[in-house]
PDB file of N, CA and C in Angstrom:
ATOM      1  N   UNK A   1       0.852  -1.177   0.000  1.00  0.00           N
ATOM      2  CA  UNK A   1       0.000   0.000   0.000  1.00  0.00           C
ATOM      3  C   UNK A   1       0.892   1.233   0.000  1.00  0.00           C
ATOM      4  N   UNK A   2       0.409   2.305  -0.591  1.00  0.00           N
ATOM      5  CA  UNK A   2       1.201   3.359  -0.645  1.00  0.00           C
ATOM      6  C   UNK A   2       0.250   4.796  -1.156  1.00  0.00           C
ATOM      7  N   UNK A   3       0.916   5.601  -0.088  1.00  0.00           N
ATOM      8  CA  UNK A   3      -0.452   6.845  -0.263  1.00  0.00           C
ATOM      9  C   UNK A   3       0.565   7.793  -1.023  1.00  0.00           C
ATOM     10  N   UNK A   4      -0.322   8.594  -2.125  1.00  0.00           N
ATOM     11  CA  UNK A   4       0.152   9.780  -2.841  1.00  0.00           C
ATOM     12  C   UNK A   4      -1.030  11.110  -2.617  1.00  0.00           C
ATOM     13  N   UNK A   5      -0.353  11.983  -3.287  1.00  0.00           N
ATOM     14  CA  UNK A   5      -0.933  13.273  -3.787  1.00  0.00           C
ATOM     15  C   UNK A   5       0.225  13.862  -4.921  1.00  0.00           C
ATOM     16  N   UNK A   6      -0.695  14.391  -5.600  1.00  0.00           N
ATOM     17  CA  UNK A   6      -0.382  14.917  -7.770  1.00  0.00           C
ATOM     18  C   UNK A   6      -0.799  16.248  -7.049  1.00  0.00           C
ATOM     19  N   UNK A   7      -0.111  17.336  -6.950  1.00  0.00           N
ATOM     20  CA  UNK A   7      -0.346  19.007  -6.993  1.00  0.00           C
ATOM     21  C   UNK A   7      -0.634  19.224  -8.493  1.00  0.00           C
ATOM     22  N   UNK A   8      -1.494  19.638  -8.922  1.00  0.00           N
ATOM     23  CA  UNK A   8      -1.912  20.460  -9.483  1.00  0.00           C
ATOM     24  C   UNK A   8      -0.909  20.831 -10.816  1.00  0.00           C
ATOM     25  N   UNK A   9      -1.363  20.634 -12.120  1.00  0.00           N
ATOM     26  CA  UNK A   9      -0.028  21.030 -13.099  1.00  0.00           C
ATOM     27  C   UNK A   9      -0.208  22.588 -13.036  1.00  0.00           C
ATOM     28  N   UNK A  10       1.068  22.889 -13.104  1.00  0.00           N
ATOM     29  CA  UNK A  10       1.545  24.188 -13.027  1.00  0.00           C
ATOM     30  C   UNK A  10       2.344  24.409 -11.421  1.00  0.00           C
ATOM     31  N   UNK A  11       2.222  23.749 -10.442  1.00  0.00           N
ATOM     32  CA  UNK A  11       1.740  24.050  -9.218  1.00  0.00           C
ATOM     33  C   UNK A  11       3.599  23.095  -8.852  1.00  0.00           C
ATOM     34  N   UNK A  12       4.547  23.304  -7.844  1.00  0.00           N
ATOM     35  CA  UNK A  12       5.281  22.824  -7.841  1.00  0.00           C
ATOM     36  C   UNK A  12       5.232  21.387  -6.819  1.00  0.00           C
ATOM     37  N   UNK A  13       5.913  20.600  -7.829  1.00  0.00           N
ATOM     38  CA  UNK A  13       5.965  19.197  -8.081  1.00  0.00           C
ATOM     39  C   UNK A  13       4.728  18.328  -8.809  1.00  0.00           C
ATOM     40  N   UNK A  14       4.333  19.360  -9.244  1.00  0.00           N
ATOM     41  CA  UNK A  14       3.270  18.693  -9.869  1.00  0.00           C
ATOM     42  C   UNK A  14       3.312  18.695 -11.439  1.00  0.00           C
ATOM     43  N   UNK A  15       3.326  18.292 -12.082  1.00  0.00           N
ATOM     44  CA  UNK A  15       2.961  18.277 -13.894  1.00  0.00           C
ATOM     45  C   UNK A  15       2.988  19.300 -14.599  1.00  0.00           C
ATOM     46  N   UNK A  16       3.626  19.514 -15.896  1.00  0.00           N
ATOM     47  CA  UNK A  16       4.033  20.788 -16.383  1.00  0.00           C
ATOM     48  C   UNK A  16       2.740  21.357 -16.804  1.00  0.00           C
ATOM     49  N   UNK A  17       2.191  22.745 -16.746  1.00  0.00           N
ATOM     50  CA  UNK A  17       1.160  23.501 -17.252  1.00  0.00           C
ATOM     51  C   UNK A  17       0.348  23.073 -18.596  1.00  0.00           C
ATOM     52  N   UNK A  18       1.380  22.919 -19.035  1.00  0.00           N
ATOM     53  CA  UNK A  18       1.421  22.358 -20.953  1.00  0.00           C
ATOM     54  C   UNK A  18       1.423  20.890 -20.907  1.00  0.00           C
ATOM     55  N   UNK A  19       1.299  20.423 -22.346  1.00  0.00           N
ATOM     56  CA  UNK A  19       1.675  19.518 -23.196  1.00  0.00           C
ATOM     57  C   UNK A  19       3.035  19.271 -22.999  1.00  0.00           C
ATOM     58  N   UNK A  20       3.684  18.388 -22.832  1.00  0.00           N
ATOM     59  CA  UNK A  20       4.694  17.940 -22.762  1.00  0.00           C
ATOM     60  C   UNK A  20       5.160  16.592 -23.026  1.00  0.00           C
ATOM     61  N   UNK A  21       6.185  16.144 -22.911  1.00  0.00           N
ATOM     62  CA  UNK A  21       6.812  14.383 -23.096  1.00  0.00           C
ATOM     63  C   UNK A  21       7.538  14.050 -22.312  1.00  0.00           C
ATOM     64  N   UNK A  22       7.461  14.489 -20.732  1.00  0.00           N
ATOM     65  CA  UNK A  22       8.462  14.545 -19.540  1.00  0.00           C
ATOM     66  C   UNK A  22       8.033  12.601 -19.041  1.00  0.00           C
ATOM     67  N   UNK A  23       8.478  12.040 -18.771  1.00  0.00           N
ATOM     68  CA  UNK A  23       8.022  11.078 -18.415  1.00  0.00           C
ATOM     69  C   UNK A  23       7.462  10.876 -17.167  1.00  0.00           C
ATOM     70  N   UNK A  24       8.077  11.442 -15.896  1.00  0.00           N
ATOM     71  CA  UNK A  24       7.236  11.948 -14.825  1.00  0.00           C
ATOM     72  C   UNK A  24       6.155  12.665 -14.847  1.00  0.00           C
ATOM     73  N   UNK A  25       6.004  14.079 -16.040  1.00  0.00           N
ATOM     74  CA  UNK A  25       4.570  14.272 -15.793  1.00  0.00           C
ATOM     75  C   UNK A  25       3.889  13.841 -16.918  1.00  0.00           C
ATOM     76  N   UNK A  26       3.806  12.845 -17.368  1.00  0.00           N
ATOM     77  CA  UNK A  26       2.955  11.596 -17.916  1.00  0.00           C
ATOM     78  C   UNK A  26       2.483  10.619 -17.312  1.00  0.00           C
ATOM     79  N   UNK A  27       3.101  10.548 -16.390  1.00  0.00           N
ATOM     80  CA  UNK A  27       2.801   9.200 -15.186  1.00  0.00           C
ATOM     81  C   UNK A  27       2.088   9.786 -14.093  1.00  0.00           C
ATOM     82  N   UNK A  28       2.119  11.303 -13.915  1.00  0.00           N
ATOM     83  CA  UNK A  28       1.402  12.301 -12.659  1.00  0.00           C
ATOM     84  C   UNK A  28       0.022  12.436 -13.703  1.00  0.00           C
ATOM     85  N   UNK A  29      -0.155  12.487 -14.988  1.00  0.00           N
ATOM     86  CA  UNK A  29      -1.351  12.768 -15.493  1.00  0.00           C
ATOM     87  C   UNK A  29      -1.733  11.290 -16.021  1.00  0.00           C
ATOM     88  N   UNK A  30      -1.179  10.236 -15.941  1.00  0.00           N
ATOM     89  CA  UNK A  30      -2.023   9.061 -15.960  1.00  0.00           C
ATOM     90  C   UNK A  30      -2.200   8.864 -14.980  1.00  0.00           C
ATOM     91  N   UNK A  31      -2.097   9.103 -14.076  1.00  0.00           N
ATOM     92  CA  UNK A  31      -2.422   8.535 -11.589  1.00  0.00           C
ATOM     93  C   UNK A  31      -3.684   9.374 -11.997  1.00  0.00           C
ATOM     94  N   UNK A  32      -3.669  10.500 -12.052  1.00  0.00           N
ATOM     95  CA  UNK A  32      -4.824  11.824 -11.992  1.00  0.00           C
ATOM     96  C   UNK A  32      -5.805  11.721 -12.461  1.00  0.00           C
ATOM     97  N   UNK A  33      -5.732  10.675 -13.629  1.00  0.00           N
ATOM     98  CA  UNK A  33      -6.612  10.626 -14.876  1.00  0.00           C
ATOM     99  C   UNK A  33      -7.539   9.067 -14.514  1.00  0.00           C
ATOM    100  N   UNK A  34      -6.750   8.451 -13.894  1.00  0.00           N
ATOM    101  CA  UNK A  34      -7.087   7.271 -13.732  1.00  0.00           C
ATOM    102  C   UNK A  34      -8.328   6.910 -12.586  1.00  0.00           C
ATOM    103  N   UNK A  35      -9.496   6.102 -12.720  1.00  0.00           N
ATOM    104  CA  UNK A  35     -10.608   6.322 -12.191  1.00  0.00           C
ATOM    105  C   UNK A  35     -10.810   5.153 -11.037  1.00  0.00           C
ATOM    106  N   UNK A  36     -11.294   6.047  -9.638  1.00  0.00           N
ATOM    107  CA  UNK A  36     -11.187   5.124  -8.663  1.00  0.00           C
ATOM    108  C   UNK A  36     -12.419   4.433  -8.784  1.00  0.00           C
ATOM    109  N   UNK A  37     -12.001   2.825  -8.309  1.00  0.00           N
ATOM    110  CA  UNK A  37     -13.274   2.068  -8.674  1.00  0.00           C
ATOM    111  C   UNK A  37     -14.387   1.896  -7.449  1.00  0.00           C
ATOM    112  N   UNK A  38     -14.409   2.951  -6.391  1.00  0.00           N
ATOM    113  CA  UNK A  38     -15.658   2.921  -5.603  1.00  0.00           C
ATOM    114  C   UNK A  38     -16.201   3.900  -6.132  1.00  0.00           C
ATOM    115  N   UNK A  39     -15.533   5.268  -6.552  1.00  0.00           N
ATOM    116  CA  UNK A  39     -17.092   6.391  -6.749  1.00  0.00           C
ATOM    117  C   UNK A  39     -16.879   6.783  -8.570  1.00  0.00           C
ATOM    118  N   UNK A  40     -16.372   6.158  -9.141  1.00  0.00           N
ATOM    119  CA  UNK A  40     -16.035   6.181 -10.893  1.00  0.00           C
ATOM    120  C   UNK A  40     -15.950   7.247 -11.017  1.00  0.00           C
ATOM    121  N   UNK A  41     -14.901   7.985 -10.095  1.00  0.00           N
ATOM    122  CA  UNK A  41     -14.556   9.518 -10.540  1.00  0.00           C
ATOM    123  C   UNK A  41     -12.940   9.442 -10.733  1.00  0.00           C
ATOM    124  N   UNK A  42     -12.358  10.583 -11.170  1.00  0.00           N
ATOM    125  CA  UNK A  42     -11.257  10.426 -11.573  1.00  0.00           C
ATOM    126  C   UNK A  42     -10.242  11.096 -10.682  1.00  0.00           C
ATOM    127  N   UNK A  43      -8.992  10.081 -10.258  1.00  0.00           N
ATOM    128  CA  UNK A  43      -8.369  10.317  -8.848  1.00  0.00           C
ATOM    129  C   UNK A  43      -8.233  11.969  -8.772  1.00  0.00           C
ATOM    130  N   UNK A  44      -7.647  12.632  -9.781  1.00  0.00           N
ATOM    131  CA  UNK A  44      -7.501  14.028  -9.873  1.00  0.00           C
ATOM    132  C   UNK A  44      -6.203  14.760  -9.586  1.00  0.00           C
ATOM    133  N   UNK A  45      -6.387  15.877  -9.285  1.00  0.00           N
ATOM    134  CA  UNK A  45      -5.196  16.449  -8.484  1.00  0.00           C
ATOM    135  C   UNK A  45      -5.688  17.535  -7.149  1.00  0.00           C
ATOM    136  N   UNK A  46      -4.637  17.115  -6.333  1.00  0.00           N
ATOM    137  CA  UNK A  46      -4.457  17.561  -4.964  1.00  0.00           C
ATOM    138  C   UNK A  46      -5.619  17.089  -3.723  1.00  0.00           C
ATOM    139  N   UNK A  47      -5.472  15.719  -4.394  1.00  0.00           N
ATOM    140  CA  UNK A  47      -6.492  14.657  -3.449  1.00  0.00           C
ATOM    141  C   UNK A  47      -5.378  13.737  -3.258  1.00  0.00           C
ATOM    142  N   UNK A  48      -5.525  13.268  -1.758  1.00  0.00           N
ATOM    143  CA  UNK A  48      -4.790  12.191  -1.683  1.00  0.00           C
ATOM    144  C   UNK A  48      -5.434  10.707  -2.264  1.00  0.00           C
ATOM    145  N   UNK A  49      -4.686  10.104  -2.707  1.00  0.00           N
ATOM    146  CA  UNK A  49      -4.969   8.624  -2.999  1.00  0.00           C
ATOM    147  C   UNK A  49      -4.189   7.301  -2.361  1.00  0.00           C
ATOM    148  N   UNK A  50      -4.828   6.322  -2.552  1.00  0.00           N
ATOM    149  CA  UNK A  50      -3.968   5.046  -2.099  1.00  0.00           C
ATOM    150  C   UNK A  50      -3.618   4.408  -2.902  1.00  0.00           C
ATOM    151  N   UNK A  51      -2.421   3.688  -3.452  1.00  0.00           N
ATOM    152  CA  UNK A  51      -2.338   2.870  -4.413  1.00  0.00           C
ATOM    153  C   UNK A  51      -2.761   1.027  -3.605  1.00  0.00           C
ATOM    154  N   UNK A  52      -3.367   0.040  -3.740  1.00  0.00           N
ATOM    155  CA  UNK A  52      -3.179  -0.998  -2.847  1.00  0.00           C
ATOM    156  C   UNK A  52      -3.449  -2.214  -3.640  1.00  0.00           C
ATOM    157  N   UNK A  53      -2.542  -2.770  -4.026  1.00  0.00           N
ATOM    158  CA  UNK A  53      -2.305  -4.023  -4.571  1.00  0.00           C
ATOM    159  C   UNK A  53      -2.903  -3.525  -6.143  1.00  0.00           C
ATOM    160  N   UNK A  54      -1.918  -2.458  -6.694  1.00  0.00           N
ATOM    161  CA  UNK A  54      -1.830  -1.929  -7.814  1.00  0.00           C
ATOM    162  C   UNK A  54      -3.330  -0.997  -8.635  1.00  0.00           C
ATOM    163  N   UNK A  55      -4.267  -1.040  -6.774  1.00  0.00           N
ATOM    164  CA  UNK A  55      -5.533  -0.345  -7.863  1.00  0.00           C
ATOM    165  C   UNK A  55      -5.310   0.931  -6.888  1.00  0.00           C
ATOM    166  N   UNK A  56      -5.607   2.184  -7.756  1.00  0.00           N
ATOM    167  CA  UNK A  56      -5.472   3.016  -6.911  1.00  0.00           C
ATOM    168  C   UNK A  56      -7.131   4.136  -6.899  1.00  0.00           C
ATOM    169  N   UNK A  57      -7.335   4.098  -5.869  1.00  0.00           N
ATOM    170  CA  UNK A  57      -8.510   4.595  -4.764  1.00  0.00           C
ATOM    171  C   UNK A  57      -8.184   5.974  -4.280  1.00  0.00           C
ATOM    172  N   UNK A  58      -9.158   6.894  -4.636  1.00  0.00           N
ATOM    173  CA  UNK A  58      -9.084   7.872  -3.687  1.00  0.00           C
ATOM    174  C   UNK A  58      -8.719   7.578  -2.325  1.00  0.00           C
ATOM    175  N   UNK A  59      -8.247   8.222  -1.433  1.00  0.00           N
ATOM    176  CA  UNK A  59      -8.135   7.798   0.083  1.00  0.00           C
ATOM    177  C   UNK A  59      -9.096   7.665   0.796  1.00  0.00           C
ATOM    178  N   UNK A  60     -10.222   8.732   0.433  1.00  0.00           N
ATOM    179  CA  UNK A  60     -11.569   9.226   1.578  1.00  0.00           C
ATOM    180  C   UNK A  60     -12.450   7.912   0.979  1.00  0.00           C
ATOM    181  N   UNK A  61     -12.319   7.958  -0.489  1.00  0.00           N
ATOM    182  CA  UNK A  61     -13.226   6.232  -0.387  1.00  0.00           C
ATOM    183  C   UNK A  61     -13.084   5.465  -0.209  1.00  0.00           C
ATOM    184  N   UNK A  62     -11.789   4.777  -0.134  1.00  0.00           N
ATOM    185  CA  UNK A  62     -11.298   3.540   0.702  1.00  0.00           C
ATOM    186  C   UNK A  62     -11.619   3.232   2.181  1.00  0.00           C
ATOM    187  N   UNK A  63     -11.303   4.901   2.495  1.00  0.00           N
ATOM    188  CA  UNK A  63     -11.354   4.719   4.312  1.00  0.00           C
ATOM    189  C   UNK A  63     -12.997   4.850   4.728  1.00  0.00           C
ATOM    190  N   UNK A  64     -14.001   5.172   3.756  1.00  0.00           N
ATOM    191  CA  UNK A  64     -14.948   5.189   4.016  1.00  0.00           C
ATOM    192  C   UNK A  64     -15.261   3.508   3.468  1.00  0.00           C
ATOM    193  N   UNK A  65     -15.304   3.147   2.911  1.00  0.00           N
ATOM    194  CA  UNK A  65     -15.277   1.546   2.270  1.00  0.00           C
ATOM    195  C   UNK A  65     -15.021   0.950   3.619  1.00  0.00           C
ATOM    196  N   UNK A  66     -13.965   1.254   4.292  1.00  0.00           N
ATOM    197  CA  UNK A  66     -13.414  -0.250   5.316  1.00  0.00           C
ATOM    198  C   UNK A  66     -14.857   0.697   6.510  1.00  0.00           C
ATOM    199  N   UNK A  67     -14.534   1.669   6.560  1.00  0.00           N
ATOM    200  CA  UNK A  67     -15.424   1.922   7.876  1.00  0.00           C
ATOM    201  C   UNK A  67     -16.630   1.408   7.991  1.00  0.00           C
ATOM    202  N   UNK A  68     -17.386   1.239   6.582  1.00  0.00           N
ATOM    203  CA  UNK A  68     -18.815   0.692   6.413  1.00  0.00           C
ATOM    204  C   UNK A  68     -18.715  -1.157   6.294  1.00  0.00           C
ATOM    205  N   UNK A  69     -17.118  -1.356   6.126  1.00  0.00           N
ATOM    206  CA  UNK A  69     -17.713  -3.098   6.518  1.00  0.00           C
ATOM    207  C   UNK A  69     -17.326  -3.250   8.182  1.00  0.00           C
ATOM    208  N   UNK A  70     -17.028  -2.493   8.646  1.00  0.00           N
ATOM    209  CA  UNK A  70     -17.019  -3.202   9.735  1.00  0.00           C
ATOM    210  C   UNK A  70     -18.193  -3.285  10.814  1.00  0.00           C
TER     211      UNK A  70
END
């Protein structure tokens, strides 16, 4: 398991403003882009997420997920 956050392109450490071919911010705008499978929205930027056993989840829906099975 492993928790992130993507700032915002333009925003520092986060993804260049523009179009680009940086390979880091290709991989910050495929995490961002990529859709968590409890609320089919798209992880985004300057939300934390979880990556966990390679699917990655917003954080607040995961932790709301475990809170409601128990």
């Amino acid at each position: 398991m492993s928790v992130g956050f993507i700032p915002a392109p333009g925003q520092p450490l986060g993804p260049c403003n523009h179009e680009c071919d940086h390979k880091d911010c290709n991989e910050l705008r495929s995490t961002a882009e990529s859709i968590c499978p409890l609320c089919w929205m798209p992880i985004s930027y300057n939300v934390e997420y979880i990556t966990l056993d390679g699917v990655i989840y917003h954080a607040a829906c995961l932790e709301t997920d475990i809170e409601q099975r128990r």
